[in-house]
C-alpha atoms as a PDB file:
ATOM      1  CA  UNK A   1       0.000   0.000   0.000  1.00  0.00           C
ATOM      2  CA  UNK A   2       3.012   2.346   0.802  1.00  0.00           C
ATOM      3  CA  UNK A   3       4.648   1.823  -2.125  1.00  0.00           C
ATOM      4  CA  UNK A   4       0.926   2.418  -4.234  1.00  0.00           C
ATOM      5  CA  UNK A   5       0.723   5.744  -2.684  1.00  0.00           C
ATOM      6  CA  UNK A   6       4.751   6.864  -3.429  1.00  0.00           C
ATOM      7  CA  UNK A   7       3.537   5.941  -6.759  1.00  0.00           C
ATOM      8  CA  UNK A   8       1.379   9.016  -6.676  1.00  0.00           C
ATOM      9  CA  UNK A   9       3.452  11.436  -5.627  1.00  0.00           C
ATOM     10  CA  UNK A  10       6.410  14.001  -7.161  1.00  0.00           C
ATOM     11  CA  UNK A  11       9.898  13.614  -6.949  1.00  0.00           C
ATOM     12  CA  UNK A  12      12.382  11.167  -6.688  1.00  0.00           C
ATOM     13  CA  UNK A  13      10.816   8.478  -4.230  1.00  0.00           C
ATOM     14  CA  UNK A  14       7.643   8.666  -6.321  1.00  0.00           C
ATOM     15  CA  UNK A  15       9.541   8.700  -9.295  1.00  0.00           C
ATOM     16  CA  UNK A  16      11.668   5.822  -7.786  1.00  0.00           C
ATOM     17  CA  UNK A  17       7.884   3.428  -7.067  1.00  0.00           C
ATOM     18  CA  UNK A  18       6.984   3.982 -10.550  1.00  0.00           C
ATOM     19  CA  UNK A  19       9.920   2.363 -12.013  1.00  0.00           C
ATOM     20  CA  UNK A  20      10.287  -0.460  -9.852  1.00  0.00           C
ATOM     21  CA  UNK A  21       6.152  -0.719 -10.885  1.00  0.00           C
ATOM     22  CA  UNK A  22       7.173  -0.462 -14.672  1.00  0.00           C
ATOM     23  CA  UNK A  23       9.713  -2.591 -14.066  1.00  0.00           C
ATOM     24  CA  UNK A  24       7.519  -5.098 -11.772  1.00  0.00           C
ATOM     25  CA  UNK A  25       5.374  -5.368 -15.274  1.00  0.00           C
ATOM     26  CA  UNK A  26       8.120  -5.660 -17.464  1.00  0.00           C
ATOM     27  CA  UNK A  27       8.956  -8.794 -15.433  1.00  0.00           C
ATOM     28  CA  UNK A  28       5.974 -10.722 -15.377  1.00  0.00           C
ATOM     29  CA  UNK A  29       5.236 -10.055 -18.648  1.00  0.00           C
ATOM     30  CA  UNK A  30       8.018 -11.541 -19.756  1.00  0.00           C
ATOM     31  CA  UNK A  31       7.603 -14.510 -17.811  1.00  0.00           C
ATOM     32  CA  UNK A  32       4.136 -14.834 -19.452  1.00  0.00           C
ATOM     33  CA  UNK A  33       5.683 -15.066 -22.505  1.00  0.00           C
ATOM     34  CA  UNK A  34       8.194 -17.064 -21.621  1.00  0.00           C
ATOM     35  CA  UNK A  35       5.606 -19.607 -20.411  1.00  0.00           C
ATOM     36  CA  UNK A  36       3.468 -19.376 -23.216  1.00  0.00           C
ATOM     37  CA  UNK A  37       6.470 -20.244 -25.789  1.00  0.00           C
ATOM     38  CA  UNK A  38       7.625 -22.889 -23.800  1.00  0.00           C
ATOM     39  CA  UNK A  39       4.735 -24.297 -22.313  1.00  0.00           C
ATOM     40  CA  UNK A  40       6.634 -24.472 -18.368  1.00  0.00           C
ATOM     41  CA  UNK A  41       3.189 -24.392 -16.307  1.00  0.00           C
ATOM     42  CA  UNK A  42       2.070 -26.918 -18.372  1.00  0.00           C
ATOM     43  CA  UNK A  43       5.188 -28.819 -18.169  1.00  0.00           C
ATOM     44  CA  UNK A  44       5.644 -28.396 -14.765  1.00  0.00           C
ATOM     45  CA  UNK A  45       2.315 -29.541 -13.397  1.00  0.00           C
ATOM     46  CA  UNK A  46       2.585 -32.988 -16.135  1.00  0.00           C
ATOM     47  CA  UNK A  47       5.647 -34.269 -14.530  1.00  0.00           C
ATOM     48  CA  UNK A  48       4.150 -33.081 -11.144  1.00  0.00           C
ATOM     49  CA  UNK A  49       1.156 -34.942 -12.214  1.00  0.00           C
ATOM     50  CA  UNK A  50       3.021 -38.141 -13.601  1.00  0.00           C
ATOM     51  CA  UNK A  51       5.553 -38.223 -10.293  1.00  0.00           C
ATOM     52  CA  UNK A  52       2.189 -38.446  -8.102  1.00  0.00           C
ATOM     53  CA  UNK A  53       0.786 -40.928 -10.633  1.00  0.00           C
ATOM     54  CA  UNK A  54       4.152 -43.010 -10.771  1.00  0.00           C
ATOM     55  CA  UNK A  55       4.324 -43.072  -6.630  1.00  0.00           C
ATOM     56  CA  UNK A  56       0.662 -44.404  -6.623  1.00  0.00           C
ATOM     57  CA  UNK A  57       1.434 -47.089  -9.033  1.00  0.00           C
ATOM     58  CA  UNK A  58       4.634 -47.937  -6.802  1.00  0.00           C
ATOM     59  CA  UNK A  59       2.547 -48.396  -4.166  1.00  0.00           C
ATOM     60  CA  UNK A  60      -0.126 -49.971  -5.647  1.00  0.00           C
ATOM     61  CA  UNK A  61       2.532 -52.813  -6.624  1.00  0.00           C
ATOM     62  CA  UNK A  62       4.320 -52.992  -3.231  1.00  0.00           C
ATOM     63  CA  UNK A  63       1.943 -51.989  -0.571  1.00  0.00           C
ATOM     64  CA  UNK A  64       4.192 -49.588   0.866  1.00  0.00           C
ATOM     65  CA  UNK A  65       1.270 -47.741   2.697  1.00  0.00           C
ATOM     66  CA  UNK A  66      -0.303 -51.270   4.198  1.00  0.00           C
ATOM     67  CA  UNK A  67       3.108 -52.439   4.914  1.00  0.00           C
ATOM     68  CA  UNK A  68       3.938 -49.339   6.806  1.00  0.00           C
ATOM     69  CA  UNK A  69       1.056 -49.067   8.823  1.00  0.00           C
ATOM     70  CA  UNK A  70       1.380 -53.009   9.534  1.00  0.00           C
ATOM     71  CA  UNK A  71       4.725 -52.347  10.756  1.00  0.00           C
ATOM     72  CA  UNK A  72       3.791 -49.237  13.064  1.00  0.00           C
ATOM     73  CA  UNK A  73       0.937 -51.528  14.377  1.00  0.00           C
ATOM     74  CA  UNK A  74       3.074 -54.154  15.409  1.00  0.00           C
ATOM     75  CA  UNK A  75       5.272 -52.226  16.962  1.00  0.00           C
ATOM     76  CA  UNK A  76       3.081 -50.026  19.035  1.00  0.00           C
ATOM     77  CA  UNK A  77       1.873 -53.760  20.266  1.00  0.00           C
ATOM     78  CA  UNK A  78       5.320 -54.980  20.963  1.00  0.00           C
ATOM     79  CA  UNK A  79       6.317 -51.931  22.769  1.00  0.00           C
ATOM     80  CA  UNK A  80       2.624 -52.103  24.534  1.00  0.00           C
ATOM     81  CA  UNK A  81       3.093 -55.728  25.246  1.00  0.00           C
ATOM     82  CA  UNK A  82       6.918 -54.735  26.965  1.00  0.00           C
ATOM     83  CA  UNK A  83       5.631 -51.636  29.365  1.00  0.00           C
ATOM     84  CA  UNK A  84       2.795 -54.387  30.545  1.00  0.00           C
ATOM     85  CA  UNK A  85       5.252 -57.170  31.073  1.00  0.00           C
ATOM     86  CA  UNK A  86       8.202 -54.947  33.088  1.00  0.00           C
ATOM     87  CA  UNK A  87       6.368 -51.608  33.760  1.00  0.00           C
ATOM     88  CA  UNK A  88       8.520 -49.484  31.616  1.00  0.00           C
ATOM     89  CA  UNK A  89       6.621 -45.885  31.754  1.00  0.00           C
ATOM     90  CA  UNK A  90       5.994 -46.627  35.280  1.00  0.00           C
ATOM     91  CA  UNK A  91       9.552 -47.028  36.568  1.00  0.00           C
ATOM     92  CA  UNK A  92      10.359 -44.291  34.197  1.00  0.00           C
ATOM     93  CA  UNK A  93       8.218 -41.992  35.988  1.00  0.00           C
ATOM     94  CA  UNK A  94       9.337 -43.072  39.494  1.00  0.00           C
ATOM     95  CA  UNK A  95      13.170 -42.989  38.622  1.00  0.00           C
ATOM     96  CA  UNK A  96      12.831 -38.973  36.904  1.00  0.00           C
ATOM     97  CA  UNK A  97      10.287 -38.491  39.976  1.00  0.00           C
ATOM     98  CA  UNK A  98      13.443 -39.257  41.907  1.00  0.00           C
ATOM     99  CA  UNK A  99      15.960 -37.041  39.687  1.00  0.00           C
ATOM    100  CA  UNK A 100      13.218 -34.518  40.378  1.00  0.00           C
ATOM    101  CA  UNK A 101      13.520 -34.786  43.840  1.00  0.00           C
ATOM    102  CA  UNK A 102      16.932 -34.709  44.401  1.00  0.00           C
ATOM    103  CA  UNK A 103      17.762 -31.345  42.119  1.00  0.00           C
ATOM    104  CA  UNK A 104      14.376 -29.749  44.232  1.00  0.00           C
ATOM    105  CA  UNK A 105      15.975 -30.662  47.640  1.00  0.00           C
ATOM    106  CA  UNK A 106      19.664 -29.817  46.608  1.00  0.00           C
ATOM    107  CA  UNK A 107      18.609 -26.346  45.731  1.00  0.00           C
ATOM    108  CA  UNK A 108      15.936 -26.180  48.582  1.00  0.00           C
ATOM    109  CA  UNK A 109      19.755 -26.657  50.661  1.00  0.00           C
ATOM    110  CA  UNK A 110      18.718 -30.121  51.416  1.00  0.00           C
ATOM    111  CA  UNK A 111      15.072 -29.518  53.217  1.00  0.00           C
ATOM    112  CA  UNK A 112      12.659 -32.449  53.254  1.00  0.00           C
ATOM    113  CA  UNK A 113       9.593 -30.024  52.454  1.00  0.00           C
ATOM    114  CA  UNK A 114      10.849 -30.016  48.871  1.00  0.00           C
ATOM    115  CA  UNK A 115       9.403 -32.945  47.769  1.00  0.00           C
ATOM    116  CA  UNK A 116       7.263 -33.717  44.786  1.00  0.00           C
ATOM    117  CA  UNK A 117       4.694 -36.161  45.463  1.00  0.00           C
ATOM    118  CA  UNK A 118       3.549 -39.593  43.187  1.00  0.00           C
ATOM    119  CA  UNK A 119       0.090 -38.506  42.105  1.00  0.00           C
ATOM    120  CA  UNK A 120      -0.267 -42.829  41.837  1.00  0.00           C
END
């Protein structure tokens, strides 16, 4: 909006807006040409087009997607099925509980009060 309304006015800064304006013009009008003679939009969005259509067929072929999500599956069940069997989270949460604890009471100077309580 500024540089609209130096456009309007005398002197050198207004003179200054209108040429970088004319220029502005100059410049995407002769990328418009430029993509009309050599078709680059349309070549452009055609291999965009045949990339997306080449990574469907890929997958399509080799079930990348279903493999994927197969593998993520069974490992959120393994790593489900090892915080069941030895309590991972759980003694994770006790043992930084602890580290809590003992960085709280050091600066406290060593007072009991400065305990954070389990919530369990």
């Amino acid at each position: 909006a500024g540089a609209a309304y130096l456009a309007t006015t005398d002197g050198e800064k207004g003179d200054a807006a209108r040429n970088v304006g004319h220029g502005t013009n100059n410049l995407l009008s002769q990328a418009k040409e430029a993509d009309q003679k050599h078709q680059i939009t349309n070549k452009a969005s055609a291999a965009a087009k045949g990339a997306v259509d080449k990574a469907k067929e890929f997958n399509e072929e080799h079930k990348v997607v279903e493999k994927t999500t197969e593998a993520v599956k069974g490992a959120a069940a393994k790593a489900k099925e090892i915080n069941d069997k030895y309590d991972v989270t759980g003694k994770t949460g006790k043992a930084l509980l602890s580290g809590f604890n003992a960085v709280t009471g050091a600066l406290a100077g060593g007072k009991d009060g400065a305990k954070i309580e389990d919530k369990k």
